[in-house]
N, C-alpha and C. Protein backbone atom coordinates (compact mmCIF):
# COMPACT_ATOMS: atom_id res chain seq x y z
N UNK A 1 -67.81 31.26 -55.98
CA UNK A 1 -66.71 30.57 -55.32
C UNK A 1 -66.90 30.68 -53.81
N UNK A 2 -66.97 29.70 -53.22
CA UNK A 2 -67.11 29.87 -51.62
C UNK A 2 -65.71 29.26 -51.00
N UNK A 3 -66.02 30.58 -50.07
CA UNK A 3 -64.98 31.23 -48.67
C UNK A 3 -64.91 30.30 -47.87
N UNK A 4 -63.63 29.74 -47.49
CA UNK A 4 -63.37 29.01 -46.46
C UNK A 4 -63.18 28.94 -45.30
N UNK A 5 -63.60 28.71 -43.77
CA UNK A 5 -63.12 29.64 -42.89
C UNK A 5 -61.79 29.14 -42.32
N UNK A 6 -61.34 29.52 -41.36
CA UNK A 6 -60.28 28.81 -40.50
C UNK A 6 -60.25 27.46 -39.92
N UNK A 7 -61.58 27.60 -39.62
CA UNK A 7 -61.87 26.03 -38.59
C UNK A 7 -62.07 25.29 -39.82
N UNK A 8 -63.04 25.39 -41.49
CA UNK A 8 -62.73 24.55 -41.95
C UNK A 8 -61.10 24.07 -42.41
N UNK A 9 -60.26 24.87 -42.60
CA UNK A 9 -59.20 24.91 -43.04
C UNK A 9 -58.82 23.70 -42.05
N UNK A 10 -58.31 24.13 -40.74
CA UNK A 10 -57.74 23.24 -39.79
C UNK A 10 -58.56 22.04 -39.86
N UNK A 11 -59.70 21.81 -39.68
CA UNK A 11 -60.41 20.65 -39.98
C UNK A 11 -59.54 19.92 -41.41
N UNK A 12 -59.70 20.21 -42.01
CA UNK A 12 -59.07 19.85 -43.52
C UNK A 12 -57.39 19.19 -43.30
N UNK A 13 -57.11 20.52 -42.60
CA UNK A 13 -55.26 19.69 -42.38
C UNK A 13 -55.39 18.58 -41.44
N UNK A 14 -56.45 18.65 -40.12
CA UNK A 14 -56.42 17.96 -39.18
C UNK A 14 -56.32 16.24 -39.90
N UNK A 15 -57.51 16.16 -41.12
CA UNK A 15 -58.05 14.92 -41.73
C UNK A 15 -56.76 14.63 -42.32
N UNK A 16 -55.72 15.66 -43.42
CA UNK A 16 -54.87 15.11 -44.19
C UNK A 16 -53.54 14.45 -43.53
N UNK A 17 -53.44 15.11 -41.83
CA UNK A 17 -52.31 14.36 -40.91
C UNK A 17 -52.89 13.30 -40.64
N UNK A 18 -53.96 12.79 -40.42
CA UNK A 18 -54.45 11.65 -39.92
C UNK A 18 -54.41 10.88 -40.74
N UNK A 19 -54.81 10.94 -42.15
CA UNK A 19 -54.51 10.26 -43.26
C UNK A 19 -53.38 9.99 -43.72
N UNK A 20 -52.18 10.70 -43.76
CA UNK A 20 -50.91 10.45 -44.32
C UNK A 20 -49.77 10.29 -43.47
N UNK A 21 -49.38 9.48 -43.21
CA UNK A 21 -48.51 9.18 -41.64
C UNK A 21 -46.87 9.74 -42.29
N UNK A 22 -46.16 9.97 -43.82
CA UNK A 22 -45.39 10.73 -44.47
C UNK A 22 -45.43 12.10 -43.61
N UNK A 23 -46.69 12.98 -44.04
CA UNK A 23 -46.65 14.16 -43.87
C UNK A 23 -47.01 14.12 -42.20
N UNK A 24 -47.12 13.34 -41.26
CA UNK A 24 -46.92 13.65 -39.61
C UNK A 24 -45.72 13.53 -39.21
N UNK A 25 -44.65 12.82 -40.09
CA UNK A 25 -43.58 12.32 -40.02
C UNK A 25 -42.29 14.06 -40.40
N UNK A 26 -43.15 14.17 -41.82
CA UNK A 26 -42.72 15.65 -42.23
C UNK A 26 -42.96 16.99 -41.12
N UNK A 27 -44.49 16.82 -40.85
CA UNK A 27 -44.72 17.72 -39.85
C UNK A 27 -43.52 18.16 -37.95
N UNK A 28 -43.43 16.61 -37.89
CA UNK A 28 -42.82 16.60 -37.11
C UNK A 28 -41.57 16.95 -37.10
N UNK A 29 -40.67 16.67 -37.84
CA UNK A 29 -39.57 16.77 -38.32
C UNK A 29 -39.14 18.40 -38.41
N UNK A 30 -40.07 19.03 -39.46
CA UNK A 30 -39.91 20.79 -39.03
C UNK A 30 -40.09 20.84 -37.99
N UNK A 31 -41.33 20.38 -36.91
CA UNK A 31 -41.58 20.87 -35.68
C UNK A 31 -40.14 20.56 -34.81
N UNK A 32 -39.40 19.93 -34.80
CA UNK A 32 -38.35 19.25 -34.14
C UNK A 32 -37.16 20.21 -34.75
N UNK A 33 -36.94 20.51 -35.67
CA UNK A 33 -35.82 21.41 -36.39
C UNK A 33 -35.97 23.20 -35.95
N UNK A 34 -37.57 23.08 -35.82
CA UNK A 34 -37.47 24.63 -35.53
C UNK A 34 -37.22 25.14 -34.16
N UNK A 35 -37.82 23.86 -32.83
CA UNK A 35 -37.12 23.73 -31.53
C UNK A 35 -35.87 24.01 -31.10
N UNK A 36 -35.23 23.22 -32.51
CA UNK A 36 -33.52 22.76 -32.36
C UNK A 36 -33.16 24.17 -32.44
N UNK A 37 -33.38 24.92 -33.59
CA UNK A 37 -33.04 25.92 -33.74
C UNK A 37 -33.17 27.01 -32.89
N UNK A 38 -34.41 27.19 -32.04
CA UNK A 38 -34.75 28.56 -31.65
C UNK A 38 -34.05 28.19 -29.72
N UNK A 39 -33.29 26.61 -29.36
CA UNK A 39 -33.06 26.25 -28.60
C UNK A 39 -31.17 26.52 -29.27
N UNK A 40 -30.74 26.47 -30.21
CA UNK A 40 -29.56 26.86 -30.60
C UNK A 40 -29.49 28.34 -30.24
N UNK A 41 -30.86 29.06 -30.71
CA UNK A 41 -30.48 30.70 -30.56
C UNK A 41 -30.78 31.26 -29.34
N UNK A 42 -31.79 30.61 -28.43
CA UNK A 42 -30.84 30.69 -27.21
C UNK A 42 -29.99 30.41 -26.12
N UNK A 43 -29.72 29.29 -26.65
CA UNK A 43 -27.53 29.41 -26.02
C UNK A 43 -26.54 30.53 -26.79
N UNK A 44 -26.96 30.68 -27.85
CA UNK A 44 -26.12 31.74 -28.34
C UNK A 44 -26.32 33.07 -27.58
N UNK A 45 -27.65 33.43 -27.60
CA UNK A 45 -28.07 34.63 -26.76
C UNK A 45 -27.42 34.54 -25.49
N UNK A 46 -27.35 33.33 -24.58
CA UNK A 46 -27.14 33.49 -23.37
C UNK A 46 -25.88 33.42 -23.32
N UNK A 47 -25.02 32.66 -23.83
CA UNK A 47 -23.46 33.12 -24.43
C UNK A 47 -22.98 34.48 -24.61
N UNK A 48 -23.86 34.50 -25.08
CA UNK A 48 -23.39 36.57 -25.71
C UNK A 48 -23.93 37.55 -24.21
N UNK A 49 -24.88 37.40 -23.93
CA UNK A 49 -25.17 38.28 -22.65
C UNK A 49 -24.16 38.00 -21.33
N UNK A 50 -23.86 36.47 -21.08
CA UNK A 50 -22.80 36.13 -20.43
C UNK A 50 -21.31 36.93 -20.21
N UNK A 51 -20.87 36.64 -21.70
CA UNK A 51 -19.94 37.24 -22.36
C UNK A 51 -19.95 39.06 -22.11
N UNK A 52 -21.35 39.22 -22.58
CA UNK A 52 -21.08 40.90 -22.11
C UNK A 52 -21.50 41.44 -20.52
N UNK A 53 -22.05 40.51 -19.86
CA UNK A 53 -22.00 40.62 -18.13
C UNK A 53 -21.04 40.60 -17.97
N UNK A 54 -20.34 39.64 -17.99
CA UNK A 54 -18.52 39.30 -17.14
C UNK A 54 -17.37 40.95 -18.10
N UNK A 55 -17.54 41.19 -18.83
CA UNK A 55 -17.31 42.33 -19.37
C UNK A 55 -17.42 43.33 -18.63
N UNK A 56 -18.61 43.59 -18.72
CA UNK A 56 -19.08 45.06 -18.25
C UNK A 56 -18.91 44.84 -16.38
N UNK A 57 -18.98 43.78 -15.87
CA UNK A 57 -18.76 43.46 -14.20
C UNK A 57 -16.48 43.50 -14.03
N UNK A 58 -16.00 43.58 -15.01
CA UNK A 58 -15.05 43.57 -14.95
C UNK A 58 -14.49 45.20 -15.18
N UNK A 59 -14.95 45.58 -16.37
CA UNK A 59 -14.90 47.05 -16.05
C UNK A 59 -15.72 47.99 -14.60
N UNK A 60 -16.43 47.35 -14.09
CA UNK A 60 -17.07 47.67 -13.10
C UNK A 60 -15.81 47.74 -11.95
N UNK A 61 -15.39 46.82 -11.70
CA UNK A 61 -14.37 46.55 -10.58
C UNK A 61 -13.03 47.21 -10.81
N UNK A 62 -12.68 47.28 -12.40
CA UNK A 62 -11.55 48.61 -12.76
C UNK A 62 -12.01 49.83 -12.08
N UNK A 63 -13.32 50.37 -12.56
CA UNK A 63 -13.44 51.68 -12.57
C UNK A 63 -13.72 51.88 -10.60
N UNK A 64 -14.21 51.14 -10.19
CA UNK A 64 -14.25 51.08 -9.00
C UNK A 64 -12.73 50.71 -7.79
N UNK A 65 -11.90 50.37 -8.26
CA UNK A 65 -10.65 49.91 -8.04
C UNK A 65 -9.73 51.36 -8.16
N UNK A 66 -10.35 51.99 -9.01
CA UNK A 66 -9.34 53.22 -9.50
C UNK A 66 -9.55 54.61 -8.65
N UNK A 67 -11.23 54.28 -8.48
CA UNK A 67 -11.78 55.40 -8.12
C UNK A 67 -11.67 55.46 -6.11
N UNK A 68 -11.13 54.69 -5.70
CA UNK A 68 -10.70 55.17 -4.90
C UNK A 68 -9.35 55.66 -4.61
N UNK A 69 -8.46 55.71 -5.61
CA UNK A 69 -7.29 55.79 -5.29
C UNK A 69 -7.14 57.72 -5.64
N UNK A 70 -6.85 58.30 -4.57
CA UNK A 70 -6.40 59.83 -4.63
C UNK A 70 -4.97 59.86 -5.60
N UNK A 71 -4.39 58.87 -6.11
CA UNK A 71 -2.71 59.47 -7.03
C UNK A 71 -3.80 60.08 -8.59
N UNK A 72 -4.67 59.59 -8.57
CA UNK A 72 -5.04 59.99 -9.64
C UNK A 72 -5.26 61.94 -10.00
N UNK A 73 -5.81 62.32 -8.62
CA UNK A 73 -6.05 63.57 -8.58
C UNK A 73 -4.46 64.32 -8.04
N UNK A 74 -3.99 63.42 -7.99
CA UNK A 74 -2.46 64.20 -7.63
C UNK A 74 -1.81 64.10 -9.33
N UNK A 75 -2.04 62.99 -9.78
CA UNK A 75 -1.22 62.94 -11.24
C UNK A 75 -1.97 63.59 -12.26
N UNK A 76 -3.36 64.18 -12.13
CA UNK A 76 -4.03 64.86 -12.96
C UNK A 76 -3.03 66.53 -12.35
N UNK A 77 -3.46 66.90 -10.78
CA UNK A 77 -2.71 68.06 -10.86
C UNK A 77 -1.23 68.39 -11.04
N UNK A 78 -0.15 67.60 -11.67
CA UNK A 78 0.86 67.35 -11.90
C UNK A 78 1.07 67.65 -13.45
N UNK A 79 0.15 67.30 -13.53
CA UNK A 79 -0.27 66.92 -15.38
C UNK A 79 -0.35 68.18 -15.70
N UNK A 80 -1.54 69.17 -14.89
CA UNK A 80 -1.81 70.32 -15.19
C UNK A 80 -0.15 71.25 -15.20
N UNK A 81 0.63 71.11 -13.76
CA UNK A 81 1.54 71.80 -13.40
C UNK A 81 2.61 71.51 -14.75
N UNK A 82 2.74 70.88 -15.18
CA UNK A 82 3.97 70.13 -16.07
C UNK A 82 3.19 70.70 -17.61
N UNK A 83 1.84 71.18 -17.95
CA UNK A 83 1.78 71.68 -19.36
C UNK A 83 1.69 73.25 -19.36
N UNK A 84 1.99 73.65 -17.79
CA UNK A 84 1.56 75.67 -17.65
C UNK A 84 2.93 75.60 -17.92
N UNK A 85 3.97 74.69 -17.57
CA UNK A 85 5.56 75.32 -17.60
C UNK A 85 5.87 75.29 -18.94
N UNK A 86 5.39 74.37 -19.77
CA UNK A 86 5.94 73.69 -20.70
C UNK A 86 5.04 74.86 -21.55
N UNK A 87 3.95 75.28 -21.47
CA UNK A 87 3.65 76.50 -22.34
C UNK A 87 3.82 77.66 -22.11
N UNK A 88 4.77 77.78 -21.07
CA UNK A 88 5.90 78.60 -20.50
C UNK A 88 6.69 79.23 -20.96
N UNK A 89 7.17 77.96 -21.57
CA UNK A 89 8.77 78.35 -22.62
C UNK A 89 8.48 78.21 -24.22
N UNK A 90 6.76 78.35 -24.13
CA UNK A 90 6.80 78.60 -25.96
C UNK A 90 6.36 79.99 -26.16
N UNK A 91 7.05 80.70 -27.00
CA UNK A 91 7.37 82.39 -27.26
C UNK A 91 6.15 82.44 -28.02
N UNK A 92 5.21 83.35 -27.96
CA UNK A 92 4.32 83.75 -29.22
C UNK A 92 4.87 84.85 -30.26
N UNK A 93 4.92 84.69 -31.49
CA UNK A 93 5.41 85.63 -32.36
C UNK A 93 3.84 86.06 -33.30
N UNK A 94 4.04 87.41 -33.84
CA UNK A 94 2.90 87.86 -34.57
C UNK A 94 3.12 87.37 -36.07
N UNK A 95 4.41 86.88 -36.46
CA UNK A 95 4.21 86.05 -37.77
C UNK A 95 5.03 85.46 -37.78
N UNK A 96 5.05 84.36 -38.67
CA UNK A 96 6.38 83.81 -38.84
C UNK A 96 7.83 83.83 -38.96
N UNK A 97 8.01 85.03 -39.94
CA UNK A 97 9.12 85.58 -40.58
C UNK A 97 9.69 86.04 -38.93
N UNK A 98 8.67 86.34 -38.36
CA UNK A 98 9.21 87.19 -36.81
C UNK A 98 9.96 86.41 -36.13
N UNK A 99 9.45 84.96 -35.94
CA UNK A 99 9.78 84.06 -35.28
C UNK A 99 11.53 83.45 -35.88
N UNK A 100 11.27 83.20 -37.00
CA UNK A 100 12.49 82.77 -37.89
C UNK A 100 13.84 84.22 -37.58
N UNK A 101 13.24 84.86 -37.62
CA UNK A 101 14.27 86.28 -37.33
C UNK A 101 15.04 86.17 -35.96
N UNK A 102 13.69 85.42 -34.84
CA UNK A 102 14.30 85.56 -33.59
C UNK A 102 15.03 84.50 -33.17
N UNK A 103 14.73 83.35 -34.24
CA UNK A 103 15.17 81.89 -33.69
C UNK A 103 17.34 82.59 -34.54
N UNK A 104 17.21 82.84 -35.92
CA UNK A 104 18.74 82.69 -36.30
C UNK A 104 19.28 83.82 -35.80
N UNK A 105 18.51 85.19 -35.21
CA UNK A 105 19.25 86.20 -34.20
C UNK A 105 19.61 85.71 -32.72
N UNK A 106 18.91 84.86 -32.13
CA UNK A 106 19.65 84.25 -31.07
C UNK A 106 20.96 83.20 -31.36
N UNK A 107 20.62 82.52 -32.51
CA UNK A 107 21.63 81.22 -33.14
C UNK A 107 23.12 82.09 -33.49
N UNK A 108 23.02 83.35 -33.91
CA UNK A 108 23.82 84.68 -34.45
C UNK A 108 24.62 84.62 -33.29
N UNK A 109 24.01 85.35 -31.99
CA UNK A 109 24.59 85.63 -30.81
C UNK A 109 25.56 84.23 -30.16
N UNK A 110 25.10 83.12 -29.94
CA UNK A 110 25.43 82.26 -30.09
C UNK A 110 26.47 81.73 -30.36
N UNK A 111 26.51 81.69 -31.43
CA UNK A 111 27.94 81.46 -32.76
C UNK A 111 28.92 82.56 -32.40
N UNK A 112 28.07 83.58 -32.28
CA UNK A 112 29.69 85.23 -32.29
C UNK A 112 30.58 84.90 -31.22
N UNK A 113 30.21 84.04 -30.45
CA UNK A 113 31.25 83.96 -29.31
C UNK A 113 32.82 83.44 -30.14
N UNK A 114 32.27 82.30 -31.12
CA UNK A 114 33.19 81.74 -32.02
C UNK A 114 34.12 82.29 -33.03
N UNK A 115 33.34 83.29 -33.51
CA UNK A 115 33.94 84.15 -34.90
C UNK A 115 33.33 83.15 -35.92
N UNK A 116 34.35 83.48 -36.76
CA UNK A 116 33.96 82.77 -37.74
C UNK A 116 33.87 81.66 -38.10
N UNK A 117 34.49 81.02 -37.12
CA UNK A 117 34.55 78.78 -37.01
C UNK A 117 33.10 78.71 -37.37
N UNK A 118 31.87 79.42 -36.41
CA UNK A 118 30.87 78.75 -36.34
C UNK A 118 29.84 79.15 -37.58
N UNK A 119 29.25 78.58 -38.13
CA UNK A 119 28.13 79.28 -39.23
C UNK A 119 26.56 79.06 -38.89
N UNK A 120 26.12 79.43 -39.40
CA UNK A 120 24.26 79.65 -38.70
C UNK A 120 23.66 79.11 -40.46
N UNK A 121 22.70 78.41 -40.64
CA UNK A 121 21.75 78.26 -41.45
C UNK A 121 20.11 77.99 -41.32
N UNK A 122 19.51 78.91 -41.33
CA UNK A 122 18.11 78.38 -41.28
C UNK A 122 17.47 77.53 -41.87
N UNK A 123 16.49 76.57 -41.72
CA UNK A 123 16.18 75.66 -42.36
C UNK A 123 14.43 76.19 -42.13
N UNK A 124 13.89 75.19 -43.07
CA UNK A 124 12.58 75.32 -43.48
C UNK A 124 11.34 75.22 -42.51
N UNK A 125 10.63 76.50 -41.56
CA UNK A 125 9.92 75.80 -40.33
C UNK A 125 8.86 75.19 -40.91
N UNK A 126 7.95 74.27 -39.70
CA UNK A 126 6.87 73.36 -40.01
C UNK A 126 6.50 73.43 -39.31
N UNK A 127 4.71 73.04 -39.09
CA UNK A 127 3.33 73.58 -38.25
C UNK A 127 3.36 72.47 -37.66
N UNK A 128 3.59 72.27 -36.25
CA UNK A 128 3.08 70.78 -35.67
C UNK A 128 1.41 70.35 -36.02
N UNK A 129 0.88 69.69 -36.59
CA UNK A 129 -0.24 69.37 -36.98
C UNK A 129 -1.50 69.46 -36.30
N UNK A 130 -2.45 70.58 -36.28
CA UNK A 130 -3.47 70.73 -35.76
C UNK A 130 -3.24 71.63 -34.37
N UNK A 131 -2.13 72.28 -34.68
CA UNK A 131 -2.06 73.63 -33.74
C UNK A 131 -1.31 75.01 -34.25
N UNK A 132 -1.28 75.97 -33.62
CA UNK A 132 -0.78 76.78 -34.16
C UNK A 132 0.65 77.24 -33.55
N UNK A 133 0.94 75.61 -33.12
CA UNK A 133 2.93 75.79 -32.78
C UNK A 133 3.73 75.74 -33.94
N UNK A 134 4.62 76.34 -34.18
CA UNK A 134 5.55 75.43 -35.51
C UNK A 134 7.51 75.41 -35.25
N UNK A 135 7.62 74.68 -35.42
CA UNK A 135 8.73 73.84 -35.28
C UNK A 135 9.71 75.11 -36.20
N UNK A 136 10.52 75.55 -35.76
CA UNK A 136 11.83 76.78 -36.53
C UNK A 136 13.33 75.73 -36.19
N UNK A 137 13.77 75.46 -37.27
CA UNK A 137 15.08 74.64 -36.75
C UNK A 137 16.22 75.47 -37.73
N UNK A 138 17.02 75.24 -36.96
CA UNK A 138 18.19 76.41 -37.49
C UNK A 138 19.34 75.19 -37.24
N UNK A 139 20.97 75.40 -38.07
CA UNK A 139 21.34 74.41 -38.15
C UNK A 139 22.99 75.06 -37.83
N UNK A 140 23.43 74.99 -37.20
CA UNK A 140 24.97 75.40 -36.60
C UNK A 140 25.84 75.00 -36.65
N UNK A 141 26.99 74.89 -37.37
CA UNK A 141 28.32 74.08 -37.82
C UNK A 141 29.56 74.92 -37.84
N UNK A 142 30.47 74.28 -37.91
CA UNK A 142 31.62 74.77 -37.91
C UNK A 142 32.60 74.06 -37.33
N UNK A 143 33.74 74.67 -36.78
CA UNK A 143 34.89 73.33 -36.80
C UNK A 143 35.60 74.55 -35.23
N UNK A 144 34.94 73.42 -34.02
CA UNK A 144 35.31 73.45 -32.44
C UNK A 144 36.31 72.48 -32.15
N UNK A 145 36.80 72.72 -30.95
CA UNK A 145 36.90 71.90 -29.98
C UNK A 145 36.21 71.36 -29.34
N UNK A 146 36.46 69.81 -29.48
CA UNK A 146 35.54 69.29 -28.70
C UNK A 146 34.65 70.00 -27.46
N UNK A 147 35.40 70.64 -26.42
CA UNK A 147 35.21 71.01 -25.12
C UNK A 147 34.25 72.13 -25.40
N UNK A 148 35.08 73.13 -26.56
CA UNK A 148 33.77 74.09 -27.42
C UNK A 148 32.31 74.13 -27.38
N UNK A 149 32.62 72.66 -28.09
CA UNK A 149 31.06 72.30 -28.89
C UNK A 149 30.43 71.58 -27.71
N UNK A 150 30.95 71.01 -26.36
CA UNK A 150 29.63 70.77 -25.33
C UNK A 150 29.57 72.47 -24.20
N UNK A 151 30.26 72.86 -24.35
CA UNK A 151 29.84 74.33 -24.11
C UNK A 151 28.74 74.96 -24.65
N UNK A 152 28.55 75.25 -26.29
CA UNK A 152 27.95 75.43 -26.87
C UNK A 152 26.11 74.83 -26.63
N UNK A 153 26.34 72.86 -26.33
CA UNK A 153 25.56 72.25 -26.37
C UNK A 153 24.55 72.85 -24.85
N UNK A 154 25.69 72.86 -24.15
CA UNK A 154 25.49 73.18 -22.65
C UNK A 154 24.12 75.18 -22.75
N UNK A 155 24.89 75.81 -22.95
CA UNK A 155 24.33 76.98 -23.31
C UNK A 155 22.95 76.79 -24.17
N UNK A 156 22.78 76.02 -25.36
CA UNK A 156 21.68 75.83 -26.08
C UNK A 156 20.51 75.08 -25.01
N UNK A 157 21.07 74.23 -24.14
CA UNK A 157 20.17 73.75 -23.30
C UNK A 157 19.54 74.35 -22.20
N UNK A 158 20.47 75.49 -21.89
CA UNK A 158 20.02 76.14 -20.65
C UNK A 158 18.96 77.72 -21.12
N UNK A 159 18.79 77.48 -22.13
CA UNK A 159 17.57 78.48 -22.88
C UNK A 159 16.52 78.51 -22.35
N UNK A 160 15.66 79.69 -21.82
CA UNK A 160 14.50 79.75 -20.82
C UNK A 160 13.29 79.20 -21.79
N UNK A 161 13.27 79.20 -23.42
CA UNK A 161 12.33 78.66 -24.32
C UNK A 161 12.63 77.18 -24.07
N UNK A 162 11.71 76.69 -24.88
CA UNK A 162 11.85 75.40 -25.68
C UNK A 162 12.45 75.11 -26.61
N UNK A 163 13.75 74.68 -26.72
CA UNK A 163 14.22 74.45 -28.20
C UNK A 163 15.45 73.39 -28.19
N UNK A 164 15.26 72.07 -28.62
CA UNK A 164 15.88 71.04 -28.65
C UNK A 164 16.63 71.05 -29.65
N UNK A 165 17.84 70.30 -29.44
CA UNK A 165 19.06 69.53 -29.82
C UNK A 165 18.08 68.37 -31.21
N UNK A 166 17.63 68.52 -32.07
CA UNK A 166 17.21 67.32 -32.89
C UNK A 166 18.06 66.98 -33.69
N UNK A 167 19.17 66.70 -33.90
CA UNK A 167 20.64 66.15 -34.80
C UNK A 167 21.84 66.80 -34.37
N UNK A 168 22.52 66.05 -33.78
CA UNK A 168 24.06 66.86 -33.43
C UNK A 168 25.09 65.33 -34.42
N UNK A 169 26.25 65.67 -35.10
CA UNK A 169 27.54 65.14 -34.99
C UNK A 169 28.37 66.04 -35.11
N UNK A 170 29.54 64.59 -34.71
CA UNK A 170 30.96 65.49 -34.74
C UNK A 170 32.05 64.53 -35.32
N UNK A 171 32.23 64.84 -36.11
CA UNK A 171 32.93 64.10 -37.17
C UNK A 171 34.26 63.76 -37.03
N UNK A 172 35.74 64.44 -36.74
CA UNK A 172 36.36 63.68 -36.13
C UNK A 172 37.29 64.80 -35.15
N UNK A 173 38.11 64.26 -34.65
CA UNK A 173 38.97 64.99 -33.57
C UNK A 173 39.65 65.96 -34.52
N UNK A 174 40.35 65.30 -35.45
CA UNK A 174 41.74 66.09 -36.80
C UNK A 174 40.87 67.37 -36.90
N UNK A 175 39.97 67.69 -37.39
CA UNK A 175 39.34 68.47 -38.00
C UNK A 175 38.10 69.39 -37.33
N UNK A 176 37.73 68.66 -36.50
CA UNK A 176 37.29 69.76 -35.24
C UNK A 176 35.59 69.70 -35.70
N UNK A 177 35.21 69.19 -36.64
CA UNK A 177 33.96 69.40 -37.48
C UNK A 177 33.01 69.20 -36.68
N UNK A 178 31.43 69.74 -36.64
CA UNK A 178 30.63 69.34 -35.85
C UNK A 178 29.34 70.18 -36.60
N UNK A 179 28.53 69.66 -36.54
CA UNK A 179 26.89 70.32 -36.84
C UNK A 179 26.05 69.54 -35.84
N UNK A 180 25.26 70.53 -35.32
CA UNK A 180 24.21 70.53 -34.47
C UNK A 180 22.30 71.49 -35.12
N UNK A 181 21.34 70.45 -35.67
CA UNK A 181 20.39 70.87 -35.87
C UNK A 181 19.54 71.47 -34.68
N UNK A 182 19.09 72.90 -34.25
CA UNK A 182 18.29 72.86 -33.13
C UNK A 182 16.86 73.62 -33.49
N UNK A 183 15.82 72.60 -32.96
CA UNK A 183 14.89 73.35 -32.93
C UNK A 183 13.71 73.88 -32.36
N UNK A 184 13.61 75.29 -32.52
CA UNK A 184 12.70 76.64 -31.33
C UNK A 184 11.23 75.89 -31.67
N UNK A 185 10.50 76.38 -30.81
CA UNK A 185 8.91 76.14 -30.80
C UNK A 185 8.82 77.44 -30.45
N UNK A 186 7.68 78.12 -31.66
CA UNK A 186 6.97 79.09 -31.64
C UNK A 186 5.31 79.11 -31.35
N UNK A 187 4.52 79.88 -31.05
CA UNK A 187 2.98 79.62 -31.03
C UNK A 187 2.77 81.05 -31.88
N UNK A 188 2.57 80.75 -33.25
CA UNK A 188 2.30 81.69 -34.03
C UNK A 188 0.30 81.90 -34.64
N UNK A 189 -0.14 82.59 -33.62
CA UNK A 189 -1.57 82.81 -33.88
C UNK A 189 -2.48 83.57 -34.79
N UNK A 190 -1.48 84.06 -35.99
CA UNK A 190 -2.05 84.70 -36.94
C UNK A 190 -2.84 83.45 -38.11
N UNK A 191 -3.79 84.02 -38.61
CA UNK A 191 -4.21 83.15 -39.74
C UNK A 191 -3.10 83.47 -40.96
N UNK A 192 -2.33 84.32 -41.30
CA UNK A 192 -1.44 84.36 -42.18
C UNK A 192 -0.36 84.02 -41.97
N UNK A 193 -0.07 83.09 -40.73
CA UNK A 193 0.97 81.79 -40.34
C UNK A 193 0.82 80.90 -41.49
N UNK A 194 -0.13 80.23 -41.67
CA UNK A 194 -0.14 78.79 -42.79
C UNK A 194 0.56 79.16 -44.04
N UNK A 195 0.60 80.66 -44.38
CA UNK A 195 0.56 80.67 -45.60
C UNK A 195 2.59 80.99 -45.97
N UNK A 196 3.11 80.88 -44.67
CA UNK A 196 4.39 81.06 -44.22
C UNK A 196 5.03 82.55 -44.94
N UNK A 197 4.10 83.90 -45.20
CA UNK A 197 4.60 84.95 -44.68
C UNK A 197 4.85 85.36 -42.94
């Protein structure tokens, strides 16, 4: 069997385009489609690089726009000053139970001003998610005077910790009724925190 080379090959196609004016017609036709195409893919390319120049030249002029402005290094050290206070007023306890003891012994003191109008209930604490703060809410009711119970509110707010007002009513004047949910932030760093001994 004999080997063909290249040049005969092309010789061979050269004769069968010359001969068949169909297949120059065919030939051409791909040749013209694959132009179209590789002339489609790049406007697309240059579309897309366009698209991501004016992008990236626009973040350019943000980051450059920003970076001269000094509030940034004033609102970063502000930022700092505003999370040393704020982890200021969160108490560390060595376990939980400790913490829960100290949150309804302050809520105790609290209430005694009242006697017995006021009642104390602890409620169930919870781990703020992915730290080792947890949320102690204790729940205070009883039947004030109005003027009482923003006394009360007043005093709960002026606490050197952290510990918010998260549900207050007061149900009506006749009856004096009122519950206020409040709750302490602890930073409890034991690994036998999760397990809520």
């Amino acid at each position: 069997m004999k080997r063909t080379s290249v040049a005969e090959l092309w010789q061979q196609a050269q004769h069968e385009l010359a001969g068949n004016p169909r297949l120059r017609i065919g030939v051409l036709a791909i040749a013209a489609i694959v132009v179209l195409y590789g002339w489609l893919v790049l406007l697309d390319w240059r579309d897309a690089a366009a698209s991501e120049y004016a992008a990236q030249r626009q973040r350019l002029e943000k980051i450059q726009a920003l970076a001269g402005q000094d509030v940034w290094l004033e609102r970063a050290t502000q930022a700092a000053e505003l999370r040393a206070a704020l982890e200021a007023q969160l108490p560390e306890a060595d376990t939980l139970g400790l913490a829960q003891a100290s949150v309804q012994s302050w809520a105790r003191d609290l209430a005694a001003v009242h006697g017995d109008q006021v009642r104390i209930r602890g409620e169930t604490p919870v781990q703020v998610p992915g730290s080792a703060l947890w949320r102690i809410p204790v729940t205070i009711s009883g039947s004030l005077a109005a003027g009482s119970v923003l006394q009360l509110i007043q005093r709960i707010e002026q606490h050197s910790q952290l510990i918010t007002i998260e549900q207050s009513s007061i149900l009506n004047r006749a009856n004096r009724t009122f519950s206020l949910t409040v709750v302490a932030f602890y930073r409890i760093e034991q690994e036998d925190a999760d397990d809520g001994s």
